[in-house]
Every structure is written in structure tokens, then in C-alpha cells.
C-alpha atoms as a PDB file:
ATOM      1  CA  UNK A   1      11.710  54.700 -98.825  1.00  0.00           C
ATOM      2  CA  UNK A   2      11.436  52.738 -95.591  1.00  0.00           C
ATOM      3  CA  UNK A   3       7.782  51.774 -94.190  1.00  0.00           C
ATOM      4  CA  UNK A   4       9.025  52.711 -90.546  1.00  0.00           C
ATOM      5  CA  UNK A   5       7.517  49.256 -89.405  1.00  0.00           C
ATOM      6  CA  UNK A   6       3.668  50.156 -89.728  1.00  0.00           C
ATOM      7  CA  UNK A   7       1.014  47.269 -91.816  1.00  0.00           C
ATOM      8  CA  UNK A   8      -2.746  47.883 -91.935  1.00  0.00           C
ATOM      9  CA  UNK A   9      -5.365  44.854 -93.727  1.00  0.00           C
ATOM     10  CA  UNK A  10      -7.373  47.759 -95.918  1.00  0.00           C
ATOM     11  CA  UNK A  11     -10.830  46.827 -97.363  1.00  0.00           C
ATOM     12  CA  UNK A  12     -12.164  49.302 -99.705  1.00  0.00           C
ATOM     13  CA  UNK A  13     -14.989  51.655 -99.371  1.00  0.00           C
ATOM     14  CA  UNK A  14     -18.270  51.223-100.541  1.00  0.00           C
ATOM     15  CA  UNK A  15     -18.941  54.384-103.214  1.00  0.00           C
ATOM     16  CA  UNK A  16     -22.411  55.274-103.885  1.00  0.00           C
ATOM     17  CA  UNK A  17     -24.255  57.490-105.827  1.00  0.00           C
ATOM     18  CA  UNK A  18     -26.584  59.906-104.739  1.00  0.00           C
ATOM     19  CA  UNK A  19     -29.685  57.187-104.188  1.00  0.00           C
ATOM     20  CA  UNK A  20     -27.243  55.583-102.195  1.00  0.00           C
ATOM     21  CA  UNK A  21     -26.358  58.620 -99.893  1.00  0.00           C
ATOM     22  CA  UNK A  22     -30.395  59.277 -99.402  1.00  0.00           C
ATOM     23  CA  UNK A  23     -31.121  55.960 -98.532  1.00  0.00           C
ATOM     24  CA  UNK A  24     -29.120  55.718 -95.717  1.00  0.00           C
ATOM     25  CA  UNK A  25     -29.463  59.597 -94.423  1.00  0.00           C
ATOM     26  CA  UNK A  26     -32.972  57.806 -93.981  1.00  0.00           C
ATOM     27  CA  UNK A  27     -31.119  54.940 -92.098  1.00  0.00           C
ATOM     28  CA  UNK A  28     -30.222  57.192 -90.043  1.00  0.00           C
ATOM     29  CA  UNK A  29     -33.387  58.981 -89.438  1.00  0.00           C
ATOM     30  CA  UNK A  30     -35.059  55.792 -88.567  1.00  0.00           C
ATOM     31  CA  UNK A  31     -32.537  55.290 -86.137  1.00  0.00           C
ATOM     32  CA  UNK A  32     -32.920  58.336 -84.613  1.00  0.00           C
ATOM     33  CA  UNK A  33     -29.460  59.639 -85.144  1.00  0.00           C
ATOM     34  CA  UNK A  34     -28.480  62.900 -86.847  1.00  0.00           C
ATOM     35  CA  UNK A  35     -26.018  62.665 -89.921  1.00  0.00           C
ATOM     36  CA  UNK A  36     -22.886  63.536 -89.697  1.00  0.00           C
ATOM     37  CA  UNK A  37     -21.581  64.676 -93.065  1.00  0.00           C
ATOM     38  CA  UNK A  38     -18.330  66.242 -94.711  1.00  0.00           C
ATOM     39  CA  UNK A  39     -18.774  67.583 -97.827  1.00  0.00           C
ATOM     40  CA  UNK A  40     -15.710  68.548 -99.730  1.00  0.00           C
ATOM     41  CA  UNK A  41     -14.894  70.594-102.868  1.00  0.00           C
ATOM     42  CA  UNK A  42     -12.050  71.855-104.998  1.00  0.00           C
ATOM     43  CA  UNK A  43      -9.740  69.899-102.685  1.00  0.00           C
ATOM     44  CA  UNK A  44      -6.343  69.117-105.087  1.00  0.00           C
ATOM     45  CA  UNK A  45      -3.666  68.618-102.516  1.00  0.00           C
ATOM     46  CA  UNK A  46      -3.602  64.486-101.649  1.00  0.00           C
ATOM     47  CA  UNK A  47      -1.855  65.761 -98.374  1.00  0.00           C
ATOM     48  CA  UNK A  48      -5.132  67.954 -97.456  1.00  0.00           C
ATOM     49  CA  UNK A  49      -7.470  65.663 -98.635  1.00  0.00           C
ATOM     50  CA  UNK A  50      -5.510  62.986 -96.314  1.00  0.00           C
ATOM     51  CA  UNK A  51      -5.760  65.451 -93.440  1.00  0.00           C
ATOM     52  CA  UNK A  52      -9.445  65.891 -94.054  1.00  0.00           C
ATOM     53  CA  UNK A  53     -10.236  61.646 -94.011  1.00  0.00           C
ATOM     54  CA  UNK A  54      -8.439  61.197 -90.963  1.00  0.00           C
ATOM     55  CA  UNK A  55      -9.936  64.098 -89.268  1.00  0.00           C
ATOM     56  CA  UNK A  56     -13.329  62.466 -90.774  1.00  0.00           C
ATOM     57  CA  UNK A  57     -12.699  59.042 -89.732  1.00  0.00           C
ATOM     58  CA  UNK A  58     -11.772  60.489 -85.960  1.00  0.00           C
ATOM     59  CA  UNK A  59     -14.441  62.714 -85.974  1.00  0.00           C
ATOM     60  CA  UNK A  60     -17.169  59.700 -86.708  1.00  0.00           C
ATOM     61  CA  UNK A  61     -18.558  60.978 -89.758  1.00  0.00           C
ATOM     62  CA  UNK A  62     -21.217  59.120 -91.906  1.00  0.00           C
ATOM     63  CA  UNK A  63     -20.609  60.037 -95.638  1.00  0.00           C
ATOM     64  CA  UNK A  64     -18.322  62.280 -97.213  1.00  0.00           C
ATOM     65  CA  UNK A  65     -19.483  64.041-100.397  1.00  0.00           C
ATOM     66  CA  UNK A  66     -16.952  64.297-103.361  1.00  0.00           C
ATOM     67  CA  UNK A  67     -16.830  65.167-107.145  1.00  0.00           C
ATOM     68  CA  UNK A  68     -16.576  62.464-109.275  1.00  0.00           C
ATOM     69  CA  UNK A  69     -13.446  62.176-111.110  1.00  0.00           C
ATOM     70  CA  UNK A  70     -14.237  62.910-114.592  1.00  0.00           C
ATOM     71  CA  UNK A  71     -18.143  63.659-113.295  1.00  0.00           C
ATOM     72  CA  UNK A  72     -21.319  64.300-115.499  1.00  0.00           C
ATOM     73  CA  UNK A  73     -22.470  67.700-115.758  1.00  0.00           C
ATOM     74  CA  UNK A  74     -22.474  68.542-111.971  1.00  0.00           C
ATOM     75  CA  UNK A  75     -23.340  65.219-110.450  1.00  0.00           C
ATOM     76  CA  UNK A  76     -21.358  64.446-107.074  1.00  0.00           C
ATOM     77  CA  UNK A  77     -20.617  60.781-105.607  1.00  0.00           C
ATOM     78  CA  UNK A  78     -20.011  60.047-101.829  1.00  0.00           C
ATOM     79  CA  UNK A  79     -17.811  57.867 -99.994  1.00  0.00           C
ATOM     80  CA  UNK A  80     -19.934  56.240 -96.750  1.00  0.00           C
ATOM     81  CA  UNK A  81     -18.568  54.419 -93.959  1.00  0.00           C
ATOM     82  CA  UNK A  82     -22.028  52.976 -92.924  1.00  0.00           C
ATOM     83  CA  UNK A  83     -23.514  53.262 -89.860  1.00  0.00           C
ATOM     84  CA  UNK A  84     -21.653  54.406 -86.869  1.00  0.00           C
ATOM     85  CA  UNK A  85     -21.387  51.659 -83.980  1.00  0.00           C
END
């Protein structure tokens, strides 16, 4: 397979945990700025879930809302990209 000439310097996102997701919705609130969520489920095709992050990134959304892999008893993690700006 052939990279087709693209390179991108990645840093990884910060995951948090439901605390995490509250405290900044409130962030957000204090700003004044309505969140902007996606909250995913039963998503099992990596292409789909690709198309959904880019759309998400493009569209300027705040936290996405994910199972955890291998979760515990219902509990959901997030993905955030922090404040918008």
C-alpha cells in the first residue's frame, strides 16, 4: 500500500469519563455557548465511525459520546476536543 504522499503530526485525544464530560458542558455554559454533542451507539463499521469523526470534527462538535470498549454495566466514556476557538 502506497501513502499517496499525505503526513499529519497526530496528538491524541483527551478521554474522559462522565465527570469529565459535565464539567466542561458547564464550561460551556459559563461561556455562554450551547454544546454541541454527537452521541454514537452500536456503530461497528471503522469506515462509518471514520465518516462520523470527520463529519464531527467539520461540523465543530464539542464531545462525542461512546461505549467503552469492554464497559461496566452500562457506563459510557466520551472523546472531547475542548473548547471550540
Amino acid at each position: 500500500m502506497t501513502h499517496q504522499g499525505a503526513v499529519a503530526a497526530l496528538r491524541p485525544l483527551k478521554s474522559w469519563d462522565e465527570h469529565g464530560l459535565i464539567e466542561m458542558l458547564q464550561a460551556l455554559e459559563d461561556l455562554k455557548q450551547d454544546p454541541l454533542l454527537l452521541i454514537l451507539d452500536g456503530v461497528t463499521d471503522p469506515h462509518n465511525l471514520g465518516a462520523c469523526l470527520r463529519t464531527a470534527d467539520a461540523a465543530g462538535v464539542d464531545a462525542i459520546v461512546i461505549p467503552r470498549i469492554g464497559g461496566h454495566g452500562g457506563r459510557r466514556g466520551s472523546q472531547g476536543r475542548g473548547r471550540r476557538g
